[in-house]
C-alpha atoms as a PDB file:
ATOM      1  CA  UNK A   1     143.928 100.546-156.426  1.00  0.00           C
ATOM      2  CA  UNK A   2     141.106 102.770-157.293  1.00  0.00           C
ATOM      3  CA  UNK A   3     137.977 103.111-155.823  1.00  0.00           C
ATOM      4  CA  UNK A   4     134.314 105.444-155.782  1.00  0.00           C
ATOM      5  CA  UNK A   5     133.628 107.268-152.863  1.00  0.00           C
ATOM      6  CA  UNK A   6     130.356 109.602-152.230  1.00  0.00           C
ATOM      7  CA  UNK A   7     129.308 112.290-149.613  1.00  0.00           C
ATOM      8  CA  UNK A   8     126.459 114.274-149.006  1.00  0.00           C
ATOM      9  CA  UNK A   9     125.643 117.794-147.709  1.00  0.00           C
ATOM     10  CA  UNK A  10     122.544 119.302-146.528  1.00  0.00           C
ATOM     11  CA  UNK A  11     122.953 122.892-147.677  1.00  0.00           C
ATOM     12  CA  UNK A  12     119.490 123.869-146.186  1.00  0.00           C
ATOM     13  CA  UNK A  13     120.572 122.763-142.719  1.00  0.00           C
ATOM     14  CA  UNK A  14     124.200 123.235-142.375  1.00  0.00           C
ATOM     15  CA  UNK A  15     125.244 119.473-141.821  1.00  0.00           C
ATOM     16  CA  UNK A  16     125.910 116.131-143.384  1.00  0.00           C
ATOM     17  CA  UNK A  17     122.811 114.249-144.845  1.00  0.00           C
ATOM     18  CA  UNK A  18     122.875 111.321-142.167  1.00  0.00           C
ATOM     19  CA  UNK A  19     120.624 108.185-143.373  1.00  0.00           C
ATOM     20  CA  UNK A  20     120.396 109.372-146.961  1.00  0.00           C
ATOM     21  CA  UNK A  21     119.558 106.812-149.213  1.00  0.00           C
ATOM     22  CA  UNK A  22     122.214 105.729-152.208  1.00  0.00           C
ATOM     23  CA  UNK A  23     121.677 103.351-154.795  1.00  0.00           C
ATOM     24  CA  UNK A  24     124.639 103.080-157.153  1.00  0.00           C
ATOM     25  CA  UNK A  25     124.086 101.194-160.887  1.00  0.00           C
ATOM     26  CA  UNK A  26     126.433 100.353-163.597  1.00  0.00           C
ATOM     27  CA  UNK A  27     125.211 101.462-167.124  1.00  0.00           C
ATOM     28  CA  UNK A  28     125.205  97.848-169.591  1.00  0.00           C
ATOM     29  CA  UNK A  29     125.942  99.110-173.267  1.00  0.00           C
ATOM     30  CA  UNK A  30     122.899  99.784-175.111  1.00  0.00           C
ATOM     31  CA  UNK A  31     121.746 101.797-171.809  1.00  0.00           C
ATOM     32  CA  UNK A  32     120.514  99.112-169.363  1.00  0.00           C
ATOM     33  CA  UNK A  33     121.220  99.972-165.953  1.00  0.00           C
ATOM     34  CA  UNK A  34     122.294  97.089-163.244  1.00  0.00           C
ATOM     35  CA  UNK A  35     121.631  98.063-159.722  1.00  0.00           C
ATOM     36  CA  UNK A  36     125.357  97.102-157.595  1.00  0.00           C
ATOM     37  CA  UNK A  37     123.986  98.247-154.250  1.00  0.00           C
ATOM     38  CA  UNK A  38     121.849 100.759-151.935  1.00  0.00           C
ATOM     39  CA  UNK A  39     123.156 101.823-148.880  1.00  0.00           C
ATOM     40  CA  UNK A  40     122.431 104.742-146.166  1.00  0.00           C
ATOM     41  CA  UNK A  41     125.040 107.569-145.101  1.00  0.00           C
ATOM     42  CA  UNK A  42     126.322 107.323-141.995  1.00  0.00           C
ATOM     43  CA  UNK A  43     126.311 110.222-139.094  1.00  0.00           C
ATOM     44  CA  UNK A  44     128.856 112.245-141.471  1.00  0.00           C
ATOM     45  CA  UNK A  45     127.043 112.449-144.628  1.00  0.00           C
ATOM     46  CA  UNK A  46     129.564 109.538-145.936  1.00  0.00           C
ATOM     47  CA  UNK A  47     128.925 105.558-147.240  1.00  0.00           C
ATOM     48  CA  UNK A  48     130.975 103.618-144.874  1.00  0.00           C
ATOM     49  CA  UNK A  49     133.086 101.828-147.374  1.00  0.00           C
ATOM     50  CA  UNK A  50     134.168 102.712-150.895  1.00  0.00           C
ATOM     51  CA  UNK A  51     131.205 102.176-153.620  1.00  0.00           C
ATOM     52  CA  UNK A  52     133.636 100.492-155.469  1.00  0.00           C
ATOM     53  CA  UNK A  53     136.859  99.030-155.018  1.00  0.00           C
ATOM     54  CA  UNK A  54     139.423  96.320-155.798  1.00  0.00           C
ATOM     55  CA  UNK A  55     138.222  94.294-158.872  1.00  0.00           C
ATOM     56  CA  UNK A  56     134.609  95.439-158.699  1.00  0.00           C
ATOM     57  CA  UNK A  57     135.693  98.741-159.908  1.00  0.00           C
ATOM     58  CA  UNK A  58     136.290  99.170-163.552  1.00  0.00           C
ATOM     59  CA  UNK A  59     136.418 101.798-166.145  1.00  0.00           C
ATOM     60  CA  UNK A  60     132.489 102.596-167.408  1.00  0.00           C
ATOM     61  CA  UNK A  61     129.289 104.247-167.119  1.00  0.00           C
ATOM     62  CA  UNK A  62     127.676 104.829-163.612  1.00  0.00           C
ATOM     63  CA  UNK A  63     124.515 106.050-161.850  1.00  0.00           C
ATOM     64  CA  UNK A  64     124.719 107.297-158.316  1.00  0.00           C
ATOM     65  CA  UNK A  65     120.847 107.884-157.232  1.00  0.00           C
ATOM     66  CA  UNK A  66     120.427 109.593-154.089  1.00  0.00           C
ATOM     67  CA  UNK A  67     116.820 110.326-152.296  1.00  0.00           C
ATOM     68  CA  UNK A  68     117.191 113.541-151.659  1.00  0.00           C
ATOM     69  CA  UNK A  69     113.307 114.149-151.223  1.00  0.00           C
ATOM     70  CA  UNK A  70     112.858 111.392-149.031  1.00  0.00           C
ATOM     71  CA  UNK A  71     115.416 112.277-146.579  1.00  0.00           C
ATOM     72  CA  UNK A  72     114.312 116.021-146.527  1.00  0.00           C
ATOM     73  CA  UNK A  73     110.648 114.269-145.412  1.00  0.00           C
ATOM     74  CA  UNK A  74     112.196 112.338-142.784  1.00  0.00           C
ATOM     75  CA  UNK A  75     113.402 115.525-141.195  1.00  0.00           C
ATOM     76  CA  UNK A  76     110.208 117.007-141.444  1.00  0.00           C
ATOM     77  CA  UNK A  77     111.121 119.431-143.890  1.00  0.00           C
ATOM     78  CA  UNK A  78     107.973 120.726-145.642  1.00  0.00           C
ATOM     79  CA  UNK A  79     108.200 119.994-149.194  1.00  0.00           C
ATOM     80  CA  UNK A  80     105.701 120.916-152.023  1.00  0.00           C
ATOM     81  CA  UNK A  81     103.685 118.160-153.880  1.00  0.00           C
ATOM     82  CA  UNK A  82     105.421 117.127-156.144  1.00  0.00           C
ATOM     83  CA  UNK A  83     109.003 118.176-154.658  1.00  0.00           C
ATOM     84  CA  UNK A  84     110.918 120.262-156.322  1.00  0.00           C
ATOM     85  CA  UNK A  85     114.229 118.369-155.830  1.00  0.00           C
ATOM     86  CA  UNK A  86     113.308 114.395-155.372  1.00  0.00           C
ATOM     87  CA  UNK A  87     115.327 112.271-156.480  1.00  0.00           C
ATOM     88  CA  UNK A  88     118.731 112.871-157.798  1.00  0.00           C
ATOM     89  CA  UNK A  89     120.798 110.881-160.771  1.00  0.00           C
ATOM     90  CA  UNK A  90     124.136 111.555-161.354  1.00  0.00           C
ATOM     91  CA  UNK A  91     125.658 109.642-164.427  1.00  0.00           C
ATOM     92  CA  UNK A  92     129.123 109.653-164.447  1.00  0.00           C
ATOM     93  CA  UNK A  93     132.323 107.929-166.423  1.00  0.00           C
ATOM     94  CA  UNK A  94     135.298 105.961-164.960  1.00  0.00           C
ATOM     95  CA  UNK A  95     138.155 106.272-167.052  1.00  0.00           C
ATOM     96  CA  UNK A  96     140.965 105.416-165.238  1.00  0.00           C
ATOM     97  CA  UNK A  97     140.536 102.320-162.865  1.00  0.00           C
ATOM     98  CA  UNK A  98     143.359 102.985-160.733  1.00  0.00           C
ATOM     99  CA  UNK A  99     142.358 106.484-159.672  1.00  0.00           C
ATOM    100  CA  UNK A 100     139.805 107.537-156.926  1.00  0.00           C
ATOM    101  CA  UNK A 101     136.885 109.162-157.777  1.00  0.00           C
ATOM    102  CA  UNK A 102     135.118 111.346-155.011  1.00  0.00           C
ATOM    103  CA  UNK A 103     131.452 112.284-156.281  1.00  0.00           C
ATOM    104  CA  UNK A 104     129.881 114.228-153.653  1.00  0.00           C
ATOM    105  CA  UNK A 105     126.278 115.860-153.653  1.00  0.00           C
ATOM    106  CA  UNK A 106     125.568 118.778-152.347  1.00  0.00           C
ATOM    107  CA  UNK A 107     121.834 119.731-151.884  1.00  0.00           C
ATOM    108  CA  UNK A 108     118.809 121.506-150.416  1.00  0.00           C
ATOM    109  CA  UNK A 109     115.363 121.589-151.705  1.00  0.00           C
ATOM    110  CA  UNK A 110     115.305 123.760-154.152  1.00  0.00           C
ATOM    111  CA  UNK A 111     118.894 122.798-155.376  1.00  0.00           C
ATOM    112  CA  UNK A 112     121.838 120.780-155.839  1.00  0.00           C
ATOM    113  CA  UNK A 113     125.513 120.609-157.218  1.00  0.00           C
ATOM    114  CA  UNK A 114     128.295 117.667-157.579  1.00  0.00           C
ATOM    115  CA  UNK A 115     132.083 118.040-158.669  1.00  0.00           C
ATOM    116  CA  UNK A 116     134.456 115.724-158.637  1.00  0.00           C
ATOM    117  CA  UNK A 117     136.216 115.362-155.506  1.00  0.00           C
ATOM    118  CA  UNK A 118     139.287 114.059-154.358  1.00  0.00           C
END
């Protein structure tokens, strides 16, 4: 069975982004998004459970949409007004339901990169 999994690094600090906010959203045709869930990362930078999984995950469009800026305040991190780095959508395609698809963020910031994972 397939299934969407996330991490995230904080490159700025050396150590998973603990209690980073995630909201994940399905993209409708004609562009609509559909918010599936939020959740927080847990003390390893990870979502506790797959994203997606059994029959809730199916070939499409995605949004991952992680608070990057807001989590960077919580630690205290002085950020400029506006931040730089805020708020950080990833769009993505599923092609292949029965595969898993690892999108992990890394970021600081001033910066950020994703891949696809395994």
């Amino acid at each position: 069975m397939g299934r969407l999994t996330t991490h995230v690094l904080d490159t700025a600090n050396g150590r998973p982004a603990a209690g980073l906010t995630i909201e994940l959203y399905a993209l409708e045709p004609g562009g609509a998004r559909r918010h599936l869930k939020s959740i927080a990362t847990n003390a390893d930078g990870r979502a506790d459970a797959p994203l997606l999984e059994g029959e809730a995950f199916k070939t499409g469009t995605y949004e991952l949409v992680f608070q990057a800026g807001d989590y960077f305040r919580a630690l205290g991190t002085a950020l400029p007004d506006p931040a730089f780095i805020d708020v950080v959508p990833l769009r993505f395609g599923i092609a292949d339901a029965s595969a898993h698809y690892h999108v992990p963020l890394l970021v600081s910031p001033y910066s950020y990169s994703t891949y696809r994972g395994s």
